[in-house]
Protein backbone atom coordinates (compact mmCIF):
# COMPACT_ATOMS: atom_id res chain seq x y z
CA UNK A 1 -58.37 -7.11 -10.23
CA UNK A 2 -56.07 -4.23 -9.47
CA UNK A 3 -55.55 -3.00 -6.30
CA UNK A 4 -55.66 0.95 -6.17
CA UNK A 5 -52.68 2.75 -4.15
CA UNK A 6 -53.34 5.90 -3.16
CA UNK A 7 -50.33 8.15 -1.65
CA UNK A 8 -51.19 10.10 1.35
CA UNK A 9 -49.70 13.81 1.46
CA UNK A 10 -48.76 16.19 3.79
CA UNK A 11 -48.41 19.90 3.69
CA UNK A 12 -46.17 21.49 6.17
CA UNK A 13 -44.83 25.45 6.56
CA UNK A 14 -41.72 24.33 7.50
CA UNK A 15 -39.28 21.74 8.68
CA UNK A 16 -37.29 21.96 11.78
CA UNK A 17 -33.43 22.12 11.26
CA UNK A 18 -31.65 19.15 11.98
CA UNK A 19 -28.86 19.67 14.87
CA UNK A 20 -25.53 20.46 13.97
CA UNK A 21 -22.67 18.06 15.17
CA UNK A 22 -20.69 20.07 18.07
CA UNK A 23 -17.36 19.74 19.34
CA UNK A 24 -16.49 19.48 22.50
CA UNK A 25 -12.73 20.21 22.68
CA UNK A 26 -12.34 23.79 21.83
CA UNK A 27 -8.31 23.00 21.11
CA UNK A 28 -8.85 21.44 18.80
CA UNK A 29 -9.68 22.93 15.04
CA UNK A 30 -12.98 23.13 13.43
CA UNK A 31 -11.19 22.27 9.74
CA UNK A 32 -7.62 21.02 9.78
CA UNK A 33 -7.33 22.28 6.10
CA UNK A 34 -7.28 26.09 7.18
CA UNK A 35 -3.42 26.19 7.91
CA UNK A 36 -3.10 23.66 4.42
CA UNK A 37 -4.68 25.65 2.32
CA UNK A 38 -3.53 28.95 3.20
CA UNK A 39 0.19 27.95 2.43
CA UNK A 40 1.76 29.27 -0.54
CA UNK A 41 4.17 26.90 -2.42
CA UNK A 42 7.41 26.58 -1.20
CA UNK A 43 9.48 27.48 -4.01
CA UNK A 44 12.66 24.97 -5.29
CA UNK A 45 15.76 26.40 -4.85
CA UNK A 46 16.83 27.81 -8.43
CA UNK A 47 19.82 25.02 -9.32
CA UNK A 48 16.91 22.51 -8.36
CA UNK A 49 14.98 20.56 -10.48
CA UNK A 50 11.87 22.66 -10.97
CA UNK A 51 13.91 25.97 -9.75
CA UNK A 52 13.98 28.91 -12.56
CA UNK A 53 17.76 28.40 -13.72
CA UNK A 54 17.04 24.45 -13.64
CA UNK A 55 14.07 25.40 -15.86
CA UNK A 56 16.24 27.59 -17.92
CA UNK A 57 19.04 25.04 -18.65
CA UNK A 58 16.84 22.44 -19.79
CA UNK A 59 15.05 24.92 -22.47
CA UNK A 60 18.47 25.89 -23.61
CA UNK A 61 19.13 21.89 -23.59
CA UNK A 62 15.87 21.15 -25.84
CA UNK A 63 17.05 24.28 -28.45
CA UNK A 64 19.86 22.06 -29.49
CA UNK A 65 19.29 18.95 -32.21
CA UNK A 66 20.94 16.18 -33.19
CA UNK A 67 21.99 16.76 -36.67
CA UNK A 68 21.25 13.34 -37.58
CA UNK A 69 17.82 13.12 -36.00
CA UNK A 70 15.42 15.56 -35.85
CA UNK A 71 14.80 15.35 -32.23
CA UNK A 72 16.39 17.95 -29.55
CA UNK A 73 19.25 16.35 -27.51
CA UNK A 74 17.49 16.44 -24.24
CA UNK A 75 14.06 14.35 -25.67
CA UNK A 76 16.55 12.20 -27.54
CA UNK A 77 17.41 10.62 -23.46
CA UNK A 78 21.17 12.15 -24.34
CA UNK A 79 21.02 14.31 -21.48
CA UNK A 80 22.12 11.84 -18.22
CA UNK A 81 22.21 14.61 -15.82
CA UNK A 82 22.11 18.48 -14.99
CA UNK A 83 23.89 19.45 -12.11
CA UNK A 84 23.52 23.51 -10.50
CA UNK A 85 25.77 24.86 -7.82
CA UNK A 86 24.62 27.70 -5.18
CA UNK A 87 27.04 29.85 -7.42
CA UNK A 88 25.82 28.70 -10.61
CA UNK A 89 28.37 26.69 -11.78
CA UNK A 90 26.03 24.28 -13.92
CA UNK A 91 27.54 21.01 -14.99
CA UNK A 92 25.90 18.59 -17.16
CA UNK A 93 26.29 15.06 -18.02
CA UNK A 94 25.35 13.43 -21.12
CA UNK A 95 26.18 11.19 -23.64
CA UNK A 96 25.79 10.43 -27.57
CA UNK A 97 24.31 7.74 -29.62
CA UNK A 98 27.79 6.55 -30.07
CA UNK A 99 31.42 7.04 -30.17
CA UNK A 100 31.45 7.08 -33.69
CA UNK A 101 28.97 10.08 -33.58
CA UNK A 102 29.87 12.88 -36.48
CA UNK A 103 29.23 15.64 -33.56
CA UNK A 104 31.58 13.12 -30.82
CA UNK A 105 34.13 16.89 -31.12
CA UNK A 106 31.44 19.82 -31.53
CA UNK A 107 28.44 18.35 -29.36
CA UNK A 108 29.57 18.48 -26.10
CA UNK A 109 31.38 22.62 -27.15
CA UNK A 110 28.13 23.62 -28.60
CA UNK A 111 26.16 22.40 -24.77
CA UNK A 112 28.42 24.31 -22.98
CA UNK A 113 28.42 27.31 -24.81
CA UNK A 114 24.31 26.83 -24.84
CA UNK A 115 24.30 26.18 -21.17
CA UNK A 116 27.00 28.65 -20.11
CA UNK A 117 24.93 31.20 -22.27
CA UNK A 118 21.57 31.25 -19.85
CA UNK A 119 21.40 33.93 -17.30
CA UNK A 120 22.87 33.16 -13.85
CA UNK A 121 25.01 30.52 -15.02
CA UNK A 122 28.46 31.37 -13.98
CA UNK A 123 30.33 28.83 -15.58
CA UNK A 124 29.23 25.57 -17.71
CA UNK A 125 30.88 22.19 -18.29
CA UNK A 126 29.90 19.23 -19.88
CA UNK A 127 30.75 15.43 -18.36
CA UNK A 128 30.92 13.11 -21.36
CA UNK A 129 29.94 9.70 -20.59
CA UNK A 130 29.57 6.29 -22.88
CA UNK A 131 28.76 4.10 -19.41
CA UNK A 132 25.82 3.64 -19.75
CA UNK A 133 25.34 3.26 -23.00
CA UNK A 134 22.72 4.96 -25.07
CA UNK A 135 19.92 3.11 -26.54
CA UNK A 136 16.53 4.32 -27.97
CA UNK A 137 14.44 3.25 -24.59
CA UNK A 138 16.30 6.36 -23.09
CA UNK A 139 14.19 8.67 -25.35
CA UNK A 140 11.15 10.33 -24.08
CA UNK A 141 7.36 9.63 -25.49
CA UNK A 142 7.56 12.77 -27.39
CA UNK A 143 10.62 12.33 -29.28
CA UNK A 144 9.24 8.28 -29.67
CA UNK A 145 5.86 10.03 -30.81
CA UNK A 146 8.42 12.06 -33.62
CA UNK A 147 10.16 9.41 -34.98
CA UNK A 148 7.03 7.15 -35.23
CA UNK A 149 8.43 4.53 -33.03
CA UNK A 150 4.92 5.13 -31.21
């Protein structure tokens, strides 16, 4: 045999509100956020890595290719290092896949002419480097993605 179950229910017009939780100590804040949220961004200094001429240099970095592979010089992991002044004077260091490179003389002209080209750069020079080394692990996922090595 089967037992029967019956549920038992209750109409009500309404339900008391529960209390709120209080606090005591009025120095204190009723949401710590308010101050957190409020605050705008502090925006990088330009020359900075995420400032506006950083930004800049580093599109005019990725406009120039490597005539060998068709990947832009900053994706390619050629690009060691961009350096910005408070006067602009932009210097960047970089390197190419190797000594023997047919570009070794008109690379590193062509980058500074690119870089000294963006507004607010005052003057643009380019640190060429073999130490270290270049080697395909110093390309980025993208350019990887490109050339299939993905």
């Amino acid at each position: 045999m089967t037992e029967e179950r019956k549920i038992l229910v209750e109409e009500v017009e309404t339900v008391e509100t529960p209390p709120k939780a209080r606090v005591e100590d009025e120095t204190r804040q009723r949401d710590y956020l308010d101050g957190f949220l409020a605050q705008k961004p502090a925006e990088a200094p330009k020359g900075e890595p995420g400032g506006s001429l950083y930004d800049a240099i580093i599109d005019a970095l990725k406009e120039i290719y490597d005539p060998e592979i068709p990947v832009n010089i900053y994706d390619l992991g050629l690009v060691y290092g961009v350096d910005v002044t408070q006067d602009g004077h932009a210097v960047v260091t970089m390197t190419l896949t190797t000594p023997h490179c047919p570009v070794a003389e008109s690379m590193p002209g062509e980058v500074e002419l690119r870089v000294g080209a963006v507004p607010g750069v005052g003057d643009a020079q380019v640190n060429l480097v073999w130490d270290p080394p270049w080697d395909p692990q110093k390309m980025s996922d993208e350019a990887k993605l490109e050339l299939g090595m993905l």
